[in-house]
N, C-alpha and C. Protein backbone atom coordinates (compact mmCIF):
# COMPACT_ATOMS: atom_id res chain seq x y z
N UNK A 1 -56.79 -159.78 -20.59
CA UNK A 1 -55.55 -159.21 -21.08
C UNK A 1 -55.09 -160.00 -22.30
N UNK A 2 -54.28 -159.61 -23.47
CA UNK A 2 -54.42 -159.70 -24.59
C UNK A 2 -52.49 -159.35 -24.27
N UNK A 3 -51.87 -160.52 -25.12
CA UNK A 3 -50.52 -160.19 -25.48
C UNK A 3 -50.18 -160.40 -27.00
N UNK A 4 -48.89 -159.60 -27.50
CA UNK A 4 -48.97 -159.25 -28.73
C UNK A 4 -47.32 -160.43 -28.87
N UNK A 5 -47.52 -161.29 -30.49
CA UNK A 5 -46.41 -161.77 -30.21
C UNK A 5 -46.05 -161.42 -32.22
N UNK A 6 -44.90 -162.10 -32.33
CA UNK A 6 -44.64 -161.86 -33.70
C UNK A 6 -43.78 -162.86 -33.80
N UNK A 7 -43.93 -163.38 -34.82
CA UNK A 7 -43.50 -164.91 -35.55
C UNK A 7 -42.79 -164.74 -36.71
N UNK A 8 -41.61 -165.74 -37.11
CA UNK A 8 -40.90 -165.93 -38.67
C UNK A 8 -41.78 -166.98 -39.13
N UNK A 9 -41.93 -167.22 -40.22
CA UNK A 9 -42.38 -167.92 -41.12
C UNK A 9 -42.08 -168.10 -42.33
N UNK A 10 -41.99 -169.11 -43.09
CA UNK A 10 -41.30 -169.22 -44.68
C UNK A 10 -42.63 -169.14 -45.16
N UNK A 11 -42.76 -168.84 -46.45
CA UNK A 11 -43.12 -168.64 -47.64
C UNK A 11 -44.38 -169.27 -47.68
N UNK A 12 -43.88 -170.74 -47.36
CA UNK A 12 -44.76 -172.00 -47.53
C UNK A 12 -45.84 -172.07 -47.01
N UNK A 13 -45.53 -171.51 -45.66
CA UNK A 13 -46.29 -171.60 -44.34
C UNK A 13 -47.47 -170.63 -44.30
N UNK A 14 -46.62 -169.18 -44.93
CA UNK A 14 -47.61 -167.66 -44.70
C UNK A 14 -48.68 -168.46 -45.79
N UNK A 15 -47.90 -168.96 -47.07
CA UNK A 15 -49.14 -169.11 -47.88
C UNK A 15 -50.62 -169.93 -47.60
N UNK A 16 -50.07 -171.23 -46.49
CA UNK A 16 -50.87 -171.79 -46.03
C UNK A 16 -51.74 -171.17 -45.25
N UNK A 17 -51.40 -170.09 -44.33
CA UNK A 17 -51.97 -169.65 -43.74
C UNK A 17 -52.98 -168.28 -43.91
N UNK A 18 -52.58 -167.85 -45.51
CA UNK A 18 -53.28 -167.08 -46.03
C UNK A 18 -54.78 -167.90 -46.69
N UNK A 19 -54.44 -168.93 -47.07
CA UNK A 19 -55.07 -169.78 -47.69
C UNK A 19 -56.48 -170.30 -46.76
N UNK A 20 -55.65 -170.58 -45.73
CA UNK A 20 -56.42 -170.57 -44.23
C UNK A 20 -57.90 -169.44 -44.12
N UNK A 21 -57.02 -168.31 -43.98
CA UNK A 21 -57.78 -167.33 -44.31
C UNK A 21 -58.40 -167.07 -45.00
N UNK A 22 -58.73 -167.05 -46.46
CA UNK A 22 -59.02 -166.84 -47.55
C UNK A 22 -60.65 -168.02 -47.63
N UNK A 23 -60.38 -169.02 -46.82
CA UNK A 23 -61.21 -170.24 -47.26
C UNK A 23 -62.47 -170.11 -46.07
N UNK A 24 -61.68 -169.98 -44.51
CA UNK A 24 -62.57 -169.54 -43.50
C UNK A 24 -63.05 -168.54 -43.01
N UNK A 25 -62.42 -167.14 -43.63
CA UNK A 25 -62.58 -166.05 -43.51
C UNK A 25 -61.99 -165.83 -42.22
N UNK A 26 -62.39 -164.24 -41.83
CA UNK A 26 -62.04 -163.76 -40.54
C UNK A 26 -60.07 -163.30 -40.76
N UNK A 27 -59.60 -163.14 -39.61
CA UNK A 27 -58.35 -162.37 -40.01
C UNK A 27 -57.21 -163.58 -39.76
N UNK A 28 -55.71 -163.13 -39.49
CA UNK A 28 -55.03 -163.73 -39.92
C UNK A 28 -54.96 -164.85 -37.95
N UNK A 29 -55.29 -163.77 -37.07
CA UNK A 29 -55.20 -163.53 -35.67
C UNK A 29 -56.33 -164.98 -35.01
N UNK A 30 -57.68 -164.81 -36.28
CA UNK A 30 -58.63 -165.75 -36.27
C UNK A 30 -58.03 -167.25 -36.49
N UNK A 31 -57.14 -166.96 -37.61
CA UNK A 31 -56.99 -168.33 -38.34
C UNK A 31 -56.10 -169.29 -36.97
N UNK A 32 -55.14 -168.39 -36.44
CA UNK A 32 -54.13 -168.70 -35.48
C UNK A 32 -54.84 -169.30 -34.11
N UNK A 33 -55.82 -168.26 -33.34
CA UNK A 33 -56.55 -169.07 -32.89
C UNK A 33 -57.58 -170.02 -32.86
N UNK A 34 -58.21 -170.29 -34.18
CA UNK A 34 -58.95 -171.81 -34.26
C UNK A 34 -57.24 -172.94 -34.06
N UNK A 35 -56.15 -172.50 -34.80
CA UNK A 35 -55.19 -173.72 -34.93
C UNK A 35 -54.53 -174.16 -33.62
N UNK A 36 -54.79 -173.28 -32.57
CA UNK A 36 -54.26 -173.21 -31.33
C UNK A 36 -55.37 -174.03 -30.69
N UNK A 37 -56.90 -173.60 -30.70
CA UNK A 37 -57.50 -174.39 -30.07
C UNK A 37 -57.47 -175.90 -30.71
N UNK A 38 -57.35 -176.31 -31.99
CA UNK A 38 -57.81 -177.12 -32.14
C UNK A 38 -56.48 -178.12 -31.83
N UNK A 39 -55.41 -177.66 -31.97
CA UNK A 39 -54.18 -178.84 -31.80
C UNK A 39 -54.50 -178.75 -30.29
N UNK A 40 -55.46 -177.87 -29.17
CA UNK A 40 -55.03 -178.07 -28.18
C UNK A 40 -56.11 -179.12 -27.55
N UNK A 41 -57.28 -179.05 -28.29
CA UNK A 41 -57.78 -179.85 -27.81
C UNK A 41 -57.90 -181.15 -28.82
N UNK A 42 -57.28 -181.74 -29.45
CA UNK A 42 -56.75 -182.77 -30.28
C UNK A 42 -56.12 -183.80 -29.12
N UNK A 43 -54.48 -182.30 -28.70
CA UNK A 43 -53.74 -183.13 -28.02
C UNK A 43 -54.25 -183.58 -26.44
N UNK A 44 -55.57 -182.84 -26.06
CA UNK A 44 -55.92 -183.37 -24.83
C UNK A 44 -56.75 -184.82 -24.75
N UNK A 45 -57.34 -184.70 -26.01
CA UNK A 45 -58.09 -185.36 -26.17
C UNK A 45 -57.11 -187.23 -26.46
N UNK A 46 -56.14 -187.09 -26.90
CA UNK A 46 -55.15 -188.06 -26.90
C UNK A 46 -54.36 -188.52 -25.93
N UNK A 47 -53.97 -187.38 -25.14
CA UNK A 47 -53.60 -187.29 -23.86
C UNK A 47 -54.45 -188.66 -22.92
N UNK A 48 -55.64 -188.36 -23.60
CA UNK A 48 -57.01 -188.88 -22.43
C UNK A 48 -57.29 -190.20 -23.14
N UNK A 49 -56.72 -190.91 -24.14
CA UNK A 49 -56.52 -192.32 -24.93
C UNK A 49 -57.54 -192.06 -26.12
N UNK A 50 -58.14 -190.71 -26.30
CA UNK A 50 -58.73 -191.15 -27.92
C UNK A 50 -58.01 -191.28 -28.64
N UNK A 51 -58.65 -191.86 -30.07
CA UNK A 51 -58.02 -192.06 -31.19
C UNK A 51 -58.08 -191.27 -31.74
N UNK A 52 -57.81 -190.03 -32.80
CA UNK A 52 -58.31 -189.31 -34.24
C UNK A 52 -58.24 -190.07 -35.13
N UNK A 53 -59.56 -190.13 -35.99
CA UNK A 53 -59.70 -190.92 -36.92
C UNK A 53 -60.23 -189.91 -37.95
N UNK A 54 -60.10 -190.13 -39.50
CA UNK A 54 -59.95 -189.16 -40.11
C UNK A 54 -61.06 -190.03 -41.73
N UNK A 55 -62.11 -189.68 -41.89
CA UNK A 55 -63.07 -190.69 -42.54
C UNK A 55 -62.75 -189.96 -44.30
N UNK A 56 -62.54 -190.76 -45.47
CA UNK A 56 -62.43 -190.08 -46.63
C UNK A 56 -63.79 -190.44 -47.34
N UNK A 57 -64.03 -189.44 -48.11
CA UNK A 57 -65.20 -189.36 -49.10
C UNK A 57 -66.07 -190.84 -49.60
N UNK A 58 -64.92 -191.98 -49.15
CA UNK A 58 -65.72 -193.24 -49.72
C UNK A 58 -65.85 -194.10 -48.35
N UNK A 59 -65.88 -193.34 -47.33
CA UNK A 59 -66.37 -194.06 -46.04
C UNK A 59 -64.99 -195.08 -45.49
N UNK A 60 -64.08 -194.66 -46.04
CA UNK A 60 -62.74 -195.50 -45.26
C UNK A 60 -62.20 -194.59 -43.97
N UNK A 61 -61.60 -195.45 -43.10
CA UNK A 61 -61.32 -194.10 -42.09
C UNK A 61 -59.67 -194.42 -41.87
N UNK A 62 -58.74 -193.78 -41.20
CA UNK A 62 -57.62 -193.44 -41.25
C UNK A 62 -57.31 -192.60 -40.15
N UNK A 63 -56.54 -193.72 -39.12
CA UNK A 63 -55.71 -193.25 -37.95
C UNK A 63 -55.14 -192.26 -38.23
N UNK A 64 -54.94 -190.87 -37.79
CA UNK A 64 -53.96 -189.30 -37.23
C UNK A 64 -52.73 -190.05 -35.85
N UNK A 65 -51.96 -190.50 -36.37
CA UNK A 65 -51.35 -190.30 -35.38
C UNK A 65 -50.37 -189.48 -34.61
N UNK A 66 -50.94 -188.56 -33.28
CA UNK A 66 -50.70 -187.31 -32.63
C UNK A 66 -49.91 -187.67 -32.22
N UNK A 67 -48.97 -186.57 -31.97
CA UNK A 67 -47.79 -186.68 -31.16
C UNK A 67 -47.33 -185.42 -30.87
């Protein structure tokens, strides 16, 4: 079963989330659920004492800290 919901959003946000779209393809419905799974399993995963660590292009890495 499948429920239908509808959301406000500013400007800022739709654009991000078009952008979203635009970069990974698939629809707007797609973009929403990768962001759902992934904050959900982020936050379990923190829940459970990992760290997110976040590595930049010159091999430095950089604590996410979840909340």
């Amino acid at each position: 079963m499948t429920k239908r919901i509808t959301l406000e959003v500013s400007d800022e946000v739709y654009a991000q989330l078009e952008e979203l779209k635009r970069r990974r393809g698939g629809t707007m419905t797609d973009v929403f659920r990768r962001a759902i799974g992934t904050e959900a399993f982020l936050d379990e995963q923190v829940k459970e004492g990992s760290k997110v660590l976040l590595e930049d292009p010159n091999g430095k890495f950089r604590q996410i800290v979840w909340k």
